[in-house]
Protein backbone atom coordinates (compact mmCIF):
# COMPACT_ATOMS: atom_id res chain seq x y z
CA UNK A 1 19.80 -5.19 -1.80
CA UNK A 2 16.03 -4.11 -2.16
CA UNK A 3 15.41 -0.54 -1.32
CA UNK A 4 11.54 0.60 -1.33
CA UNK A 5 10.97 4.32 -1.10
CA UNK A 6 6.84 5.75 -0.99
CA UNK A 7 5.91 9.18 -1.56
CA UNK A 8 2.96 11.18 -2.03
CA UNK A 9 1.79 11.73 1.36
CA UNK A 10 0.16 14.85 2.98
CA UNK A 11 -2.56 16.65 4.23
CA UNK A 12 -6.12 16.99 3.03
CA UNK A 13 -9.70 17.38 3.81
CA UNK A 14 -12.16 15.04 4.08
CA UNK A 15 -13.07 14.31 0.20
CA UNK A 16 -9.94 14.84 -1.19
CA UNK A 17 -7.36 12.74 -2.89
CA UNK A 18 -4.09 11.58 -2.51
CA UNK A 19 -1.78 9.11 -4.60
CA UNK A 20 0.71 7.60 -3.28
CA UNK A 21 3.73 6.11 -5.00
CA UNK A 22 6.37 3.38 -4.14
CA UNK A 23 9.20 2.83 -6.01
CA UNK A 24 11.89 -0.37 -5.74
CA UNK A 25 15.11 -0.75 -7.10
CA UNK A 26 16.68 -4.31 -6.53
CA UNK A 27 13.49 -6.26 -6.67
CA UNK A 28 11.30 -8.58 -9.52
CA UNK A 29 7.97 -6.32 -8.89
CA UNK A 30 6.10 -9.05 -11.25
CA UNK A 31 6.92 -11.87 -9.28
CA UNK A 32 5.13 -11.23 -5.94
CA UNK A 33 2.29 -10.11 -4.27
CA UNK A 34 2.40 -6.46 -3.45
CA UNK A 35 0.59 -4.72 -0.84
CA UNK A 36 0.12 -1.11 1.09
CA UNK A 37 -0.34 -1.29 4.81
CA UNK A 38 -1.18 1.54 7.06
CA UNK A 39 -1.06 1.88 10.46
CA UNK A 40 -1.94 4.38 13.53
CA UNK A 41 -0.76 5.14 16.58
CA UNK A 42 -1.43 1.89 19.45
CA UNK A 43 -2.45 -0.13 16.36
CA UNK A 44 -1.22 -3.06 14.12
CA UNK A 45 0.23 -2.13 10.79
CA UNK A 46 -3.02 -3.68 8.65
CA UNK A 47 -2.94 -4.29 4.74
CA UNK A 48 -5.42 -2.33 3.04
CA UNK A 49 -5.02 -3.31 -0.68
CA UNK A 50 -2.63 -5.69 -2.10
CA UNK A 51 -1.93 -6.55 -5.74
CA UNK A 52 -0.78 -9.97 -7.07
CA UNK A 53 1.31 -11.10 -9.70
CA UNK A 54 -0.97 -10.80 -12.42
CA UNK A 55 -2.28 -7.83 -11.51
CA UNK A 56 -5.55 -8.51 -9.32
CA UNK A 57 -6.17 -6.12 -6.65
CA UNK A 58 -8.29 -7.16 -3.67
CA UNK A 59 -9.16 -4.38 -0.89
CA UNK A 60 -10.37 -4.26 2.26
CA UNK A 61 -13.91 -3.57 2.63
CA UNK A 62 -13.51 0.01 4.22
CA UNK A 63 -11.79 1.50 1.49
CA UNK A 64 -13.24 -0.51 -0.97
CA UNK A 65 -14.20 1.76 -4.27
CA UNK A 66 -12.45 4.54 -2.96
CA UNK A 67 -8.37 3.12 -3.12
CA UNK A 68 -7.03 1.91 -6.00
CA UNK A 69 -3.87 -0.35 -6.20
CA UNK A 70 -1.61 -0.28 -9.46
CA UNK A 71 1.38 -1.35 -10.61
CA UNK A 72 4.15 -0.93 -13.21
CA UNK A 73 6.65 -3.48 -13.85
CA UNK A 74 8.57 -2.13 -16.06
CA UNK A 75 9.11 0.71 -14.03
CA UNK A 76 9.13 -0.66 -10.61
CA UNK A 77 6.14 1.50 -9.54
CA UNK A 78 3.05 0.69 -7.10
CA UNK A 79 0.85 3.45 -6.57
CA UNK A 80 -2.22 3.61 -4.71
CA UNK A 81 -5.16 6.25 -5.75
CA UNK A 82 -6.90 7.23 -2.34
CA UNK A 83 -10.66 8.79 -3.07
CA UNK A 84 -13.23 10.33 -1.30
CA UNK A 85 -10.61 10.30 2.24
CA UNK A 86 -11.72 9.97 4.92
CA UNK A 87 -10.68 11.16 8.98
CA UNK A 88 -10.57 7.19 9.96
CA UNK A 89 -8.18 7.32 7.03
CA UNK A 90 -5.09 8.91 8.78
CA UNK A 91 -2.32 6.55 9.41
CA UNK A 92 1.40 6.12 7.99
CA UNK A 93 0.97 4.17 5.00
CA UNK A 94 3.88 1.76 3.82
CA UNK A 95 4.32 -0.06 0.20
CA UNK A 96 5.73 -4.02 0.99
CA UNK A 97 7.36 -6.48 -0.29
CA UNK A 98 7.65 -10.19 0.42
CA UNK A 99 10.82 -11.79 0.45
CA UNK A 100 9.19 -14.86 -0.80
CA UNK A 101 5.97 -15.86 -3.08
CA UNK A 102 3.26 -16.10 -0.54
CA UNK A 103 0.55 -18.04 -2.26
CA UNK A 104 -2.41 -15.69 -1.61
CA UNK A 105 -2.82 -11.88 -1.85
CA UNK A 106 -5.54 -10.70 -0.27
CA UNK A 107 -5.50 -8.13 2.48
CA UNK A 108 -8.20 -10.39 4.75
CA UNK A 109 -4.91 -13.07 5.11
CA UNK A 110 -2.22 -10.69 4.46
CA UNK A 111 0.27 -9.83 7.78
CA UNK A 112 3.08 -7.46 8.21
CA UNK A 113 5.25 -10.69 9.21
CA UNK A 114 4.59 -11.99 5.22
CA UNK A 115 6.95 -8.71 4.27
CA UNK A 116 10.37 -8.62 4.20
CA UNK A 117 10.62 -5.15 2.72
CA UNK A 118 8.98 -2.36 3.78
CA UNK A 119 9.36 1.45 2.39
CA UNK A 120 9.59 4.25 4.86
CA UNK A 121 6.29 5.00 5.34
CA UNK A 122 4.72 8.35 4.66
CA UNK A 123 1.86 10.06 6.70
CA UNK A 124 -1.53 10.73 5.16
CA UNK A 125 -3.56 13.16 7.22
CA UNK A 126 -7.33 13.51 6.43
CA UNK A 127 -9.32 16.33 8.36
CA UNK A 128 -12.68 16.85 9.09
């Protein structure tokens, strides 16, 4: 059974950082195209970076140069660096997982119904 659990959430000012970490047990990380998602209240959960199996990392363009998606394989880690926050960046943010190889890993395509595993989500709150 795959099990995600993401951590690192919190509260910060505009400017600040936050990393957040996703960890899997049950699941080939190298295999598949791996993404974080965030989403806000009377939204859709939208990808926001997404790393494939070789380890390119496409963004989307508004926090392009400011998030950065990583991975470990050999620990089961994905971790995303969030720079330079931002207000319009406070959502719940969720690590996923396809249940399947997708063909294509870029957030522009990506959509919460190409996961089959999800972690719990964890809130990132940026203030002004």
């Amino acid at each position: 059974q795959v099990h995600l659990v993401a951590s690192g959430g919190g509260s910060v000012q505009a400017g600040g950082s936050l990393r957040l970490s996703c960890g899997a047990s049950g699941y080939d990380w190298s295999s598949y195209c791996m993404a974080w998602f965030r989403q806000v209240p009377g939204k859709e959960r939208e990808a926001v970076a997404a790393i494939d199996e070789i380890g390119s990392t496409s963004y989307v363009d508004s926090v392009k140069g400011r998030f950065t998606i990583s991975k470990d394989n050999a620990k089961n880690t994905l971790d995303l660096q969030m720079n330079s926050l931002q207000p319009e960046d406070t959502a719940v943010y969720y690590c996923a997982a396809p249940t399947a190889s997708l063909g294509y890993c870029s957030p522009s395509y990506l959509k919460s119904s190409d996961f089959g595993h999800w972690g719990q989500g964890t809130q990132v709150t940026v203030s002004s």
